[in-house]
PDB file of N, CA and C in Angstrom:
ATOM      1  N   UNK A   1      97.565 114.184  83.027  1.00  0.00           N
ATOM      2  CA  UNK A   1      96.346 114.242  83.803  1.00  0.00           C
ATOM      3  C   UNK A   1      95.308 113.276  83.254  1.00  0.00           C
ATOM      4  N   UNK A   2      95.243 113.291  82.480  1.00  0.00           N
ATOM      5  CA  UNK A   2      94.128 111.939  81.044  1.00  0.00           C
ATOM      6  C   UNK A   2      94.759 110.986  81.438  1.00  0.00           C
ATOM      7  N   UNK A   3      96.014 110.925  81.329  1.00  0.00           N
ATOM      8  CA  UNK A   3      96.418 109.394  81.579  1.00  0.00           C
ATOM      9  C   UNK A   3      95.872 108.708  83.126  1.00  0.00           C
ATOM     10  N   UNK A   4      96.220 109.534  84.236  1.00  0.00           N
ATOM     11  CA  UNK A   4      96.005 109.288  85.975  1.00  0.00           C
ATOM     12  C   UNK A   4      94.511 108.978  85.901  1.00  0.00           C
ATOM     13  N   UNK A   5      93.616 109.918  85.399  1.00  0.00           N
ATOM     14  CA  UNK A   5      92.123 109.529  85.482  1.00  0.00           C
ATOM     15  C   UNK A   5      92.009 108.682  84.824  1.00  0.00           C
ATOM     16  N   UNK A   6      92.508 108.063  83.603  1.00  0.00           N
ATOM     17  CA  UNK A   6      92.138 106.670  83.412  1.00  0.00           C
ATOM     18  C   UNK A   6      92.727 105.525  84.186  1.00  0.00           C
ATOM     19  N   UNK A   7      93.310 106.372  84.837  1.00  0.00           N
ATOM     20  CA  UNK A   7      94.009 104.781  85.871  1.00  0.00           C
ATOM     21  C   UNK A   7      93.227 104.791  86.890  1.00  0.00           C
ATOM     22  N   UNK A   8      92.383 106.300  87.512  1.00  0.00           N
ATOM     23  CA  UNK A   8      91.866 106.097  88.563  1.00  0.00           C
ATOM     24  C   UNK A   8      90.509 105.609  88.713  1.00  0.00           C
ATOM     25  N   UNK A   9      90.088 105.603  87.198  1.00  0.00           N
ATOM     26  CA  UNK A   9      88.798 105.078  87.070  1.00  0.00           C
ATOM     27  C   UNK A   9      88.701 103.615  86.266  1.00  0.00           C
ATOM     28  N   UNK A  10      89.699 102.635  86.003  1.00  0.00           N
ATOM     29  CA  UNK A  10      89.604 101.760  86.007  1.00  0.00           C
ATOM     30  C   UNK A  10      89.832 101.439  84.295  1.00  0.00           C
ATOM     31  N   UNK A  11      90.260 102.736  83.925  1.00  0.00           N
ATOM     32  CA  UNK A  11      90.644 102.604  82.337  1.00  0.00           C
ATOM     33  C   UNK A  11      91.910 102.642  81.455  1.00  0.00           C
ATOM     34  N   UNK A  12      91.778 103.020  80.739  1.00  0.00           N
ATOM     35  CA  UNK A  12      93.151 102.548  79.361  1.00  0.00           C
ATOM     36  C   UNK A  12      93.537 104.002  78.755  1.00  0.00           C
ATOM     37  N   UNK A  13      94.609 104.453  78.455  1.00  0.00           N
ATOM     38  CA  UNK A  13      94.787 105.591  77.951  1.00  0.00           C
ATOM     39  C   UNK A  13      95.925 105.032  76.674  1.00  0.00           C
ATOM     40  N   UNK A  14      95.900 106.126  75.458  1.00  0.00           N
ATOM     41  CA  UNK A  14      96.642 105.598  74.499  1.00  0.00           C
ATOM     42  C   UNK A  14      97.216 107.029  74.244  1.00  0.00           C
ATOM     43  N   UNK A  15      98.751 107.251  74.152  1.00  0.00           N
ATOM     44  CA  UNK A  15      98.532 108.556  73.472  1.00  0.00           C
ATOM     45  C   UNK A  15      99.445 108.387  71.786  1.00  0.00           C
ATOM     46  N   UNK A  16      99.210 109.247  71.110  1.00  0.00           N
ATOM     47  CA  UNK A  16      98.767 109.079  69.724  1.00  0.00           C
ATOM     48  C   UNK A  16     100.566 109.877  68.976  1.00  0.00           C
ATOM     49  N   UNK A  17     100.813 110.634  70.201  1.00  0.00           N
ATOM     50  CA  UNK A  17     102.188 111.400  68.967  1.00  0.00           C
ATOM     51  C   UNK A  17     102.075 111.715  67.781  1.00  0.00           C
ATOM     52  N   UNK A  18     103.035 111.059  66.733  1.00  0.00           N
ATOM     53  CA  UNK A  18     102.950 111.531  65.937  1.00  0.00           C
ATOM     54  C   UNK A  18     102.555 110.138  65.318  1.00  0.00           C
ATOM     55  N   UNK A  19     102.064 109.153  65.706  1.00  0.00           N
ATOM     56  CA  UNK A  19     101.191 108.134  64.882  1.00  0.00           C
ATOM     57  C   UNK A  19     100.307 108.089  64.187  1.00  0.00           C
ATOM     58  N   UNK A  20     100.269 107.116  63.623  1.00  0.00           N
ATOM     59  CA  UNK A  20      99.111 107.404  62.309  1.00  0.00           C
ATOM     60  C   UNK A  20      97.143 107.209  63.184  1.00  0.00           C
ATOM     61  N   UNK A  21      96.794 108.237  63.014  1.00  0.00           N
ATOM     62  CA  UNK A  21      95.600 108.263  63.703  1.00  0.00           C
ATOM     63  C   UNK A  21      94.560 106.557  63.839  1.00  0.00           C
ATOM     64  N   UNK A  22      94.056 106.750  62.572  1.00  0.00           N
ATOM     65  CA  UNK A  22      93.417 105.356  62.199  1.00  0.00           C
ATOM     66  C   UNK A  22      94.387 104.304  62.394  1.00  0.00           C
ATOM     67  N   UNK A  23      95.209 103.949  62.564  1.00  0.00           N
ATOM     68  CA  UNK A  23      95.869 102.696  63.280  1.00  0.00           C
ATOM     69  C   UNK A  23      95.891 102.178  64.243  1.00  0.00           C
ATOM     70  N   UNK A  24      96.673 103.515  64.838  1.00  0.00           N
ATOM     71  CA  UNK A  24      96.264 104.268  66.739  1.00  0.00           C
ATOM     72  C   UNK A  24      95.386 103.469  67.261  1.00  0.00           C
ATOM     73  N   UNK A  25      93.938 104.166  66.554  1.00  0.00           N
ATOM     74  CA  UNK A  25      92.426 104.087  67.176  1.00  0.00           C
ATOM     75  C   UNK A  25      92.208 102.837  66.833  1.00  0.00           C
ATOM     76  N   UNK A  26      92.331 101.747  65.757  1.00  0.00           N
ATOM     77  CA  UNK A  26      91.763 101.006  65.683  1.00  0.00           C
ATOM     78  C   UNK A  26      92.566  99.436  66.471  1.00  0.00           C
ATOM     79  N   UNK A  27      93.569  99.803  66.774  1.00  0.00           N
ATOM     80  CA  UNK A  27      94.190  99.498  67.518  1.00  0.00           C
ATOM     81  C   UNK A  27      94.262  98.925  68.659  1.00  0.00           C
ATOM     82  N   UNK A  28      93.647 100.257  69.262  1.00  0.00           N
ATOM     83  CA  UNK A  28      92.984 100.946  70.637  1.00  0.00           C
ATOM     84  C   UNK A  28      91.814  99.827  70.996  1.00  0.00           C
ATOM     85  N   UNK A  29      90.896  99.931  69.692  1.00  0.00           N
ATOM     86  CA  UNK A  29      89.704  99.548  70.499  1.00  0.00           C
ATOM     87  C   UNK A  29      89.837  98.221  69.875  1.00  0.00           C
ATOM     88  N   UNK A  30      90.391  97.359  69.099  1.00  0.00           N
ATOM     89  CA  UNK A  30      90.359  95.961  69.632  1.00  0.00           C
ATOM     90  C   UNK A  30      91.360  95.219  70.466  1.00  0.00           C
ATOM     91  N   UNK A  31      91.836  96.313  71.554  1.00  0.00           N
ATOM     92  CA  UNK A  31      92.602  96.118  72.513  1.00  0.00           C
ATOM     93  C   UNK A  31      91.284  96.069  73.707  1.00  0.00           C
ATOM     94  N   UNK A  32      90.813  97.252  73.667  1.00  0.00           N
ATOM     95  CA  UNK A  32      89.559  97.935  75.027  1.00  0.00           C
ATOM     96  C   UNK A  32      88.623  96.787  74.852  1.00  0.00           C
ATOM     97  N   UNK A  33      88.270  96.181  73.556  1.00  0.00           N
ATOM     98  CA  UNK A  33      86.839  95.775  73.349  1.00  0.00           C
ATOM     99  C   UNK A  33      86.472  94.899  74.324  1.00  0.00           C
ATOM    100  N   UNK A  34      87.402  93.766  74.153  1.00  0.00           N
ATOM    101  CA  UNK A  34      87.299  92.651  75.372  1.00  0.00           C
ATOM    102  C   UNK A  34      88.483  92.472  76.785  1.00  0.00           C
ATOM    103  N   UNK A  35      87.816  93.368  77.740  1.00  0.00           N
ATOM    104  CA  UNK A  35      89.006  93.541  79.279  1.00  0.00           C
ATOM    105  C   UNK A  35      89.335  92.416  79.379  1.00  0.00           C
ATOM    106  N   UNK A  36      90.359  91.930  79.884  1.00  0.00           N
ATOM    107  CA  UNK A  36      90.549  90.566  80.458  1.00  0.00           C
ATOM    108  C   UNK A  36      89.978  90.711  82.131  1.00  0.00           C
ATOM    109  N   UNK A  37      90.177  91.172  82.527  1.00  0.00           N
ATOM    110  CA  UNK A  37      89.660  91.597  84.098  1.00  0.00           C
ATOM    111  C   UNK A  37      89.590  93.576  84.313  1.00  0.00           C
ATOM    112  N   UNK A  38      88.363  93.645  84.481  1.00  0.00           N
ATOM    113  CA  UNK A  38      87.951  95.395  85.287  1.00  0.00           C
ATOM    114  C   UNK A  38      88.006  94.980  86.668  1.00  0.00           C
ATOM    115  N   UNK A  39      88.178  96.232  87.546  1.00  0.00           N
ATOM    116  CA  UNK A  39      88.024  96.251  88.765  1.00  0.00           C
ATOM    117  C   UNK A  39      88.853  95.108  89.401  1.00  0.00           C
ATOM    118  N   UNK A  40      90.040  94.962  88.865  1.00  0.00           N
ATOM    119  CA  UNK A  40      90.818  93.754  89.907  1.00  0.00           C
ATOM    120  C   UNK A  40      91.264  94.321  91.462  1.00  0.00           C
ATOM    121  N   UNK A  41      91.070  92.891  92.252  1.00  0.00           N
ATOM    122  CA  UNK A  41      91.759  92.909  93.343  1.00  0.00           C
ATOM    123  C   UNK A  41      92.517  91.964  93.757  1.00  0.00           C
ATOM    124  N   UNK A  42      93.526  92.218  94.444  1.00  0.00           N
ATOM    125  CA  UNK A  42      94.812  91.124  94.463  1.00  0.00           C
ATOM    126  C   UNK A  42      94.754  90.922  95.840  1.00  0.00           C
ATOM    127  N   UNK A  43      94.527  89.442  96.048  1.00  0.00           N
ATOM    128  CA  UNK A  43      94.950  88.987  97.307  1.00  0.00           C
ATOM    129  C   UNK A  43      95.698  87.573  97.639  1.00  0.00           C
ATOM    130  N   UNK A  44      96.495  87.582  98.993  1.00  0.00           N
ATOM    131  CA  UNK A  44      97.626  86.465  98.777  1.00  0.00           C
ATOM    132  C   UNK A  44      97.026  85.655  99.818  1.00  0.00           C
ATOM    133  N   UNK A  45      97.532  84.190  99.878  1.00  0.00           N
ATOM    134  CA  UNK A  45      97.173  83.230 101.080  1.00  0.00           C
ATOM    135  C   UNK A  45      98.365  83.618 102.054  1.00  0.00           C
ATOM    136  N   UNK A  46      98.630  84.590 102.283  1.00  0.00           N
ATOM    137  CA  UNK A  46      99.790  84.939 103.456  1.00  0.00           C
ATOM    138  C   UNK A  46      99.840  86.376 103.745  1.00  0.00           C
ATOM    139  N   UNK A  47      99.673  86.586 105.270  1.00  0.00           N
ATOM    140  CA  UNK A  47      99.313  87.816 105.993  1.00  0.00           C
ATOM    141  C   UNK A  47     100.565  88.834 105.596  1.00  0.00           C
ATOM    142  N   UNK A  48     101.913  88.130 105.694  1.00  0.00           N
ATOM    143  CA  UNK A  48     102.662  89.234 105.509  1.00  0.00           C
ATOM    144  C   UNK A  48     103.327  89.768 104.204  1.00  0.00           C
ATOM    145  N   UNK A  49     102.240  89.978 103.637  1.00  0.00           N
ATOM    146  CA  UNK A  49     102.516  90.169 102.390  1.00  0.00           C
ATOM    147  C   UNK A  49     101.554  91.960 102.319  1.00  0.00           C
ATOM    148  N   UNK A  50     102.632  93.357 102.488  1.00  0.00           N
ATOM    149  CA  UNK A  50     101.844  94.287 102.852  1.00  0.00           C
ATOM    150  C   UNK A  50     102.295  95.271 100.697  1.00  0.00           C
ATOM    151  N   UNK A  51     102.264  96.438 101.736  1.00  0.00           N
ATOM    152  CA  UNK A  51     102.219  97.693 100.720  1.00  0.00           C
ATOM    153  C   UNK A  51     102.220  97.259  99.296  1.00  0.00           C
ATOM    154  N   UNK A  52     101.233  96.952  99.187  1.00  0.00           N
ATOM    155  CA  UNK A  52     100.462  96.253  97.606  1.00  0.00           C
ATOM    156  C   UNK A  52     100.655  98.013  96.685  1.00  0.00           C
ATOM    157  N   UNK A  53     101.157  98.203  95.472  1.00  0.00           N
ATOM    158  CA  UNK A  53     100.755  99.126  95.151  1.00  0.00           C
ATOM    159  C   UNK A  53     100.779  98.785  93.235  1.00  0.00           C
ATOM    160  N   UNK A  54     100.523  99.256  92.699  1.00  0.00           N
ATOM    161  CA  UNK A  54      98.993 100.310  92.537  1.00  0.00           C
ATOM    162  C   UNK A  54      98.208  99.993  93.569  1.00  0.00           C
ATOM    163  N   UNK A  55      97.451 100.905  94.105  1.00  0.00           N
ATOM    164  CA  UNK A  55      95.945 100.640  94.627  1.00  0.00           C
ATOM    165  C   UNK A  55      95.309 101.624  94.099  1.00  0.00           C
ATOM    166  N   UNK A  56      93.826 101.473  93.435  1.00  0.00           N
ATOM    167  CA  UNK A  56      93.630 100.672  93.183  1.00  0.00           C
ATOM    168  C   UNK A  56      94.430 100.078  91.621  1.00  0.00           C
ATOM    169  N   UNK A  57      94.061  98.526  91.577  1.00  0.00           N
ATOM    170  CA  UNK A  57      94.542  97.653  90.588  1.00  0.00           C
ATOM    171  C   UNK A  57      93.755  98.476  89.316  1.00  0.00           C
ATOM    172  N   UNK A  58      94.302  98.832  88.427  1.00  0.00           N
ATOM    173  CA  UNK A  58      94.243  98.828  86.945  1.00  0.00           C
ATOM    174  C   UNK A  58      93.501  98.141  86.399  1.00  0.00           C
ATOM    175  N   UNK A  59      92.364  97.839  85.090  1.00  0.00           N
ATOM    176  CA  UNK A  59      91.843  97.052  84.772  1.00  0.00           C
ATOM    177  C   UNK A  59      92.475  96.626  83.829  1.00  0.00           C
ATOM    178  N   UNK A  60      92.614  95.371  83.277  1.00  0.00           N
ATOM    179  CA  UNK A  60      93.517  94.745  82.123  1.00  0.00           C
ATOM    180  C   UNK A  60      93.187  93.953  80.942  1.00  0.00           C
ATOM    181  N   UNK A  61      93.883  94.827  80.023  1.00  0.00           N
ATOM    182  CA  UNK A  61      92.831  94.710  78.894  1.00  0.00           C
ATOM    183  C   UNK A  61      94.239  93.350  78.218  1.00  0.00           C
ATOM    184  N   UNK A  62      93.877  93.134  76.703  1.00  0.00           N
ATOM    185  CA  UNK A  62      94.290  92.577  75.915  1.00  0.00           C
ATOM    186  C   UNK A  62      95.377  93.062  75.455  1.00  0.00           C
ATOM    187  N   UNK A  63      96.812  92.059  75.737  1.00  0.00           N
ATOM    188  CA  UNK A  63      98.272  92.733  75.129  1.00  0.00           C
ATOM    189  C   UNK A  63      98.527  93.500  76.196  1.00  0.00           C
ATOM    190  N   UNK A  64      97.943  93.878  77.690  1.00  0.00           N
ATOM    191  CA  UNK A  64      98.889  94.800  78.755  1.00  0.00           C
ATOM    192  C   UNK A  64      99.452  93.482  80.112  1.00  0.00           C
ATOM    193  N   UNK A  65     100.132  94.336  80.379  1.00  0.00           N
ATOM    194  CA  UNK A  65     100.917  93.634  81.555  1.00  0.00           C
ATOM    195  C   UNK A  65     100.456  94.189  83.040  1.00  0.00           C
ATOM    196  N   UNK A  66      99.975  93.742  83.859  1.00  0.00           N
ATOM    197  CA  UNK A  66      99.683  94.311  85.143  1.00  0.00           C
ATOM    198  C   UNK A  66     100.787  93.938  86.345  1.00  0.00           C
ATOM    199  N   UNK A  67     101.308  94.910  86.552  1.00  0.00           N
ATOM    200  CA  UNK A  67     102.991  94.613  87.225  1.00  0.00           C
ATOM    201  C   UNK A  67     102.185  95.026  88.891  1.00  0.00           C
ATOM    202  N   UNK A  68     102.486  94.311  90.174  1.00  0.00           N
ATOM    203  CA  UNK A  68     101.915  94.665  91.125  1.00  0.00           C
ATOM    204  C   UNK A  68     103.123  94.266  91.764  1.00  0.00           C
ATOM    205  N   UNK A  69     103.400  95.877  92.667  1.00  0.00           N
ATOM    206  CA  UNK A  69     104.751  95.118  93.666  1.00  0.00           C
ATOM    207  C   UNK A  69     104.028  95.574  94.951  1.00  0.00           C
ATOM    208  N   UNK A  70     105.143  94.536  96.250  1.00  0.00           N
ATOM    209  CA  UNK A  70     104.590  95.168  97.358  1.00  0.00           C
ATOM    210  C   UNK A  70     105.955  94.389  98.187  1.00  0.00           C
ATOM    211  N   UNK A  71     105.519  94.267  99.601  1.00  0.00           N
ATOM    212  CA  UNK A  71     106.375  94.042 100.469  1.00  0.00           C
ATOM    213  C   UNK A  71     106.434  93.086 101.241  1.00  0.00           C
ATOM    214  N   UNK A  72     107.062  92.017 101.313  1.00  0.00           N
ATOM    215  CA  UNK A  72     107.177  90.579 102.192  1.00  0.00           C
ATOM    216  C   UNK A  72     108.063  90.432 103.387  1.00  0.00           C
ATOM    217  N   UNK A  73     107.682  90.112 104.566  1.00  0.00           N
ATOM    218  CA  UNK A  73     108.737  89.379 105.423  1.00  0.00           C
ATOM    219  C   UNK A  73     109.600  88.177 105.608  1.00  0.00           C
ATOM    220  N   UNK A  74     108.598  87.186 104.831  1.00  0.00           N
ATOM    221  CA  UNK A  74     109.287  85.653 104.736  1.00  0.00           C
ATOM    222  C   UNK A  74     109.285  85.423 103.474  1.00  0.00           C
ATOM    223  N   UNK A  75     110.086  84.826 102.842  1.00  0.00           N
ATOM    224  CA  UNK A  75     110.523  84.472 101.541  1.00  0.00           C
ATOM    225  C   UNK A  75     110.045  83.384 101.446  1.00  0.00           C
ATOM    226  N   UNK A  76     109.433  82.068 100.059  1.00  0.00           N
ATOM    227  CA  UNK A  76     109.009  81.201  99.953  1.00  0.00           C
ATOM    228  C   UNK A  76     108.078  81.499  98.971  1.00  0.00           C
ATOM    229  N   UNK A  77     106.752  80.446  98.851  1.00  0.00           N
ATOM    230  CA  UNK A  77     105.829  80.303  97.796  1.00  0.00           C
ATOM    231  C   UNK A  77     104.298  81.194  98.795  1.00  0.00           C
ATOM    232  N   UNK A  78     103.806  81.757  97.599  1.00  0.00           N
ATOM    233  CA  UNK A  78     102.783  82.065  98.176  1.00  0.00           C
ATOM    234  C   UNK A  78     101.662  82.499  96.577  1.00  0.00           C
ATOM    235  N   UNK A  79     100.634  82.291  96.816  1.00  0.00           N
ATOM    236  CA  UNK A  79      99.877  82.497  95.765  1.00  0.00           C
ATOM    237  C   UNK A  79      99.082  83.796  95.608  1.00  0.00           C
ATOM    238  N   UNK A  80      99.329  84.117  94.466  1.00  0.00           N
ATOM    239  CA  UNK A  80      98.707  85.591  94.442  1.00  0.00           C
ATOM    240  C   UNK A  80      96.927  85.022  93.342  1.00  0.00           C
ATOM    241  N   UNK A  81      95.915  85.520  94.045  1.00  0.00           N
ATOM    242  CA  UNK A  81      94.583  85.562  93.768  1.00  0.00           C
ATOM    243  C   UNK A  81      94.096  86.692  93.235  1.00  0.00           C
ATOM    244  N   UNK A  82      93.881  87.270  92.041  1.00  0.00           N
ATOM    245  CA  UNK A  82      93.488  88.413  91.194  1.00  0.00           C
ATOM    246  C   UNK A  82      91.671  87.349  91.326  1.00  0.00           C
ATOM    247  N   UNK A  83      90.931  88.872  91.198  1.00  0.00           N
ATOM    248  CA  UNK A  83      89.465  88.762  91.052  1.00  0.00           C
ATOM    249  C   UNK A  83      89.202  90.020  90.597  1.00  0.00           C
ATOM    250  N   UNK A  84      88.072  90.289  89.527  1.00  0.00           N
ATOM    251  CA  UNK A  84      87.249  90.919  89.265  1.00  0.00           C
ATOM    252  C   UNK A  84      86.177  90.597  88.278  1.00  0.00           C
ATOM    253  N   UNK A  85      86.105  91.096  86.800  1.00  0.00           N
ATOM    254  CA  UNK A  85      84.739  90.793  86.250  1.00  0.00           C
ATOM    255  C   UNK A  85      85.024  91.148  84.500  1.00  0.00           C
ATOM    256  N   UNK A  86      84.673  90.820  83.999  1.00  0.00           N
ATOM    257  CA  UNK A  86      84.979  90.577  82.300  1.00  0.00           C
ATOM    258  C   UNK A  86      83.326  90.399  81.862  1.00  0.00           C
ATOM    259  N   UNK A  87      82.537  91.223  80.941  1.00  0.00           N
ATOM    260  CA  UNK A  87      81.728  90.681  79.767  1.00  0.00           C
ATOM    261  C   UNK A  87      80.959  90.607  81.459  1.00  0.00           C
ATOM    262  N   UNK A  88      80.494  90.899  82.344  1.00  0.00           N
ATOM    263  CA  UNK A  88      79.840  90.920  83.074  1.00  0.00           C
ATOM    264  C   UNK A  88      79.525  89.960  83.637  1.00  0.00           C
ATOM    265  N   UNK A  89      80.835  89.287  84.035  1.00  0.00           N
ATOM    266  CA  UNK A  89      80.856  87.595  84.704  1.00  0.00           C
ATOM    267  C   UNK A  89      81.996  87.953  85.703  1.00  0.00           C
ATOM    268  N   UNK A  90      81.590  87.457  86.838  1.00  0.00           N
ATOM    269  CA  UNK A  90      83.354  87.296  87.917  1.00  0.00           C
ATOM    270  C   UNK A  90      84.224  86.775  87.403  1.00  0.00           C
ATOM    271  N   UNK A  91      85.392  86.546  86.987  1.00  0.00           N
ATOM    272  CA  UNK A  91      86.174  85.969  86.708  1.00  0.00           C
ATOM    273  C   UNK A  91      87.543  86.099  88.037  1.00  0.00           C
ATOM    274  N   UNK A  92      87.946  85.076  87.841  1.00  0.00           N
ATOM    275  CA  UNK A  92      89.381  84.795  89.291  1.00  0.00           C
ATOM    276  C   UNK A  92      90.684  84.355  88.333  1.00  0.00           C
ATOM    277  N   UNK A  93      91.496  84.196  88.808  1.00  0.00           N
ATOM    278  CA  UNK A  93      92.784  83.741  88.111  1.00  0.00           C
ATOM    279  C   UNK A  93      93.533  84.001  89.386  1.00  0.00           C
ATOM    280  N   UNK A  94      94.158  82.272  89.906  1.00  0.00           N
ATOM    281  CA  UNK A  94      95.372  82.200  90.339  1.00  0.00           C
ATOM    282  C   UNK A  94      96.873  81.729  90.225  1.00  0.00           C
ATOM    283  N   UNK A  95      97.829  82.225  90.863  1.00  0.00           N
ATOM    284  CA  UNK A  95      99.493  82.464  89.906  1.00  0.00           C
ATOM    285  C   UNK A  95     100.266  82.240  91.436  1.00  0.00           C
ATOM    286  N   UNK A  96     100.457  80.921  90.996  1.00  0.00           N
ATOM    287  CA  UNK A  96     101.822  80.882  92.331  1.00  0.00           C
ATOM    288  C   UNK A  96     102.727  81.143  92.390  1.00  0.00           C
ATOM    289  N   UNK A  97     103.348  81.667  93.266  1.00  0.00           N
ATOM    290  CA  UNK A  97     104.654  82.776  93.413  1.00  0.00           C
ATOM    291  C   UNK A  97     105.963  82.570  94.392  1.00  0.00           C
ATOM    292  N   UNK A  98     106.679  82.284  94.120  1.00  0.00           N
ATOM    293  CA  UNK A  98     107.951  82.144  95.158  1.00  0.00           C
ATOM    294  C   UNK A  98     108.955  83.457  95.044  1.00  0.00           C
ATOM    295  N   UNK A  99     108.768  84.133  96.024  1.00  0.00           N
ATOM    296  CA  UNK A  99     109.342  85.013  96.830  1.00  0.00           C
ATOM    297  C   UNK A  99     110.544  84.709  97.099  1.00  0.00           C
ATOM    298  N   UNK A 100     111.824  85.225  96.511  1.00  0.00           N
ATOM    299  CA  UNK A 100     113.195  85.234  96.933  1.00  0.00           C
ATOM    300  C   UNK A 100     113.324  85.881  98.423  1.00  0.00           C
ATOM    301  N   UNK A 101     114.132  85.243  98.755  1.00  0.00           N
ATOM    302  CA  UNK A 101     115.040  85.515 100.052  1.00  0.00           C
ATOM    303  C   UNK A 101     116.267  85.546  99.810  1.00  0.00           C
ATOM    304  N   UNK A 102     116.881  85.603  98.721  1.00  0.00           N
ATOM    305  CA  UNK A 102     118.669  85.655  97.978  1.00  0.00           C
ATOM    306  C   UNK A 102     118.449  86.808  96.879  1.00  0.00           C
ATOM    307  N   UNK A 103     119.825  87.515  97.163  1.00  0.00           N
ATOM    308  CA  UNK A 103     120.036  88.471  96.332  1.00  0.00           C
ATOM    309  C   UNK A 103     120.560  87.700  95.230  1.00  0.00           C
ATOM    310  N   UNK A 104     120.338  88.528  94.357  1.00  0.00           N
ATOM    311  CA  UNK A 104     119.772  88.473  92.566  1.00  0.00           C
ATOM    312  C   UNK A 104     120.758  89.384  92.241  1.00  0.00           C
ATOM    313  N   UNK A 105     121.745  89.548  91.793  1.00  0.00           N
ATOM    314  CA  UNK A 105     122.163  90.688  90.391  1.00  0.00           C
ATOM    315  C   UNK A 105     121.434  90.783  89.753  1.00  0.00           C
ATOM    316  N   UNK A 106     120.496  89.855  88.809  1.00  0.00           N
ATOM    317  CA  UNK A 106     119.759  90.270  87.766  1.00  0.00           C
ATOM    318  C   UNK A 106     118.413  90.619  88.023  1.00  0.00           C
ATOM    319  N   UNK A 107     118.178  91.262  89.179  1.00  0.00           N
ATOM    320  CA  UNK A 107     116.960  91.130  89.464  1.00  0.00           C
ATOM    321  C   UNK A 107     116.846  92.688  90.656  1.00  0.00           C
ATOM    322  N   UNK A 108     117.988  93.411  90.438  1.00  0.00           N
ATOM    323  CA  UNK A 108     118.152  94.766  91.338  1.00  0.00           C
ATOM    324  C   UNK A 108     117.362  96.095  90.892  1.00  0.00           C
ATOM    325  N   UNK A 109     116.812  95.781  89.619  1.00  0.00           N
ATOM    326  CA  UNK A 109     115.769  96.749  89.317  1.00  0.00           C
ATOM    327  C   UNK A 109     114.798  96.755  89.830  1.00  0.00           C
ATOM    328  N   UNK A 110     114.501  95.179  90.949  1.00  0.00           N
ATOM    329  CA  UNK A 110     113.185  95.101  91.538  1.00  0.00           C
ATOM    330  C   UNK A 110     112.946  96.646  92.255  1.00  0.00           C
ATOM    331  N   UNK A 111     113.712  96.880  93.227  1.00  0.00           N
ATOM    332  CA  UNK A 111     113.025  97.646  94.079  1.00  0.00           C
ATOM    333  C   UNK A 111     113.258  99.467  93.313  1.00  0.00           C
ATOM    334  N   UNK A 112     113.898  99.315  92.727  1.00  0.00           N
ATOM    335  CA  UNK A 112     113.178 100.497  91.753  1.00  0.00           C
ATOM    336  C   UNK A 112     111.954 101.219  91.113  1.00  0.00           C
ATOM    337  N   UNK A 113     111.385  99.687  90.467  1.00  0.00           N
ATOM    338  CA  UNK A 113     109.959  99.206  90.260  1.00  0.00           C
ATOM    339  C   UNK A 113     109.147  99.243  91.846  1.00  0.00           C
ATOM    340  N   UNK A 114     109.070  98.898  92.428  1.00  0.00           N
ATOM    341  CA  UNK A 114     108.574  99.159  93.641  1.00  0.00           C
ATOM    342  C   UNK A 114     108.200 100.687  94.243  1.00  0.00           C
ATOM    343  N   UNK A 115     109.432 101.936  93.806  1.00  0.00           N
ATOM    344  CA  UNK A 115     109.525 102.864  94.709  1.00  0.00           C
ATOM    345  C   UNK A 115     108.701 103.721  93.695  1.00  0.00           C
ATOM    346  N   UNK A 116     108.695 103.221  91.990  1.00  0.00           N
ATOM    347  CA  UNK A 116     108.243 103.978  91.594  1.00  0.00           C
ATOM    348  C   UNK A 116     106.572 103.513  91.581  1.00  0.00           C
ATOM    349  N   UNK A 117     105.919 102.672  91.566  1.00  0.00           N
ATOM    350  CA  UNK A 117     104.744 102.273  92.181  1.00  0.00           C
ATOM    351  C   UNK A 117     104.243 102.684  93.049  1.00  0.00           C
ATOM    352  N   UNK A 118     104.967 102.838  93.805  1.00  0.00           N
ATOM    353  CA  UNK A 118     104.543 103.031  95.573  1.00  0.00           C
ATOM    354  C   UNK A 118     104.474 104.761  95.647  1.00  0.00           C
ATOM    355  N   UNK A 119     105.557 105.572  94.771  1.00  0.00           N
ATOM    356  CA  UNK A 119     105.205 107.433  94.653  1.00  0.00           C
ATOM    357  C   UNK A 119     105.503 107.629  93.372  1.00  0.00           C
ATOM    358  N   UNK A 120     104.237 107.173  92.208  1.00  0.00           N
ATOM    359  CA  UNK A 120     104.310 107.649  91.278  1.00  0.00           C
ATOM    360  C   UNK A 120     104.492 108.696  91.041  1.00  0.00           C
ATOM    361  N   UNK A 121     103.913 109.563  91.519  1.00  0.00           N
ATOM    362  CA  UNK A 121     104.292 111.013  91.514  1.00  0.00           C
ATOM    363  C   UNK A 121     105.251 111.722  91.825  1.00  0.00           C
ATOM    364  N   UNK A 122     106.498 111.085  91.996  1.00  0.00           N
ATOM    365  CA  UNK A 122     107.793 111.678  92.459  1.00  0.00           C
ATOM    366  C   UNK A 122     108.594 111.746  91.844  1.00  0.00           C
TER     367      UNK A 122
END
């Protein structure tokens, strides 16, 4: 439940086990200190590019990976546009992307990743 509300509010959750506390934490916060992007939003130069999920985007700190799957009709290049705000400045970052249209063996975990995105809760 700690973990979901920090996702739903745009934050970072760490959990601690049986780790060494002071490592953990200090860890933690020169990970949190400087976000690379809060409040992101992802958008593509191509309409058919749908069921984006997470929604909303995660904010992304230092050392995380922000994995965003969703759903295409035409295969090819298309650029994905992340925006939000860091240190209280907009910041943008764009990442061009080519979209398979050929099946992959090494690449069949995609839509796994997808289903579990799309009903985390299942």
């Amino acid at each position: 439940m700690l973990n979901q509300l920090a996702v739903q509010n745009n934050g970072v959750s760490q959990f601690l086990a049986t780790a060494n506390f002071s490592q953990v934490m200090g860890d933690f916060y020169t990970q949190i200190q400087d976000p690379v992007l809060l409040a992101p939003v992802a958008t593509f130069d191509r309409p058919d590019i749908q069921n984006i999920h997470p929604l909303p985007l995660m904010g992304l700190f230092a050392g995380q990976q922000l994995a965003i799957v969703g759903r295409y009709d035409e295969p090819g290049p298309v650029n994905l546009h992340l925006e939000g705000s860091a240190s209280g400045q907009v910041v943008s970052f764009d990442y061009p992307i080519d979209l398979t249209g050929e099946f992959d063996e090494d690449r069949t975990f995609i839509p796994k990743v997808w289903a579990q995105k799309a009903m985390p809760h299942c």
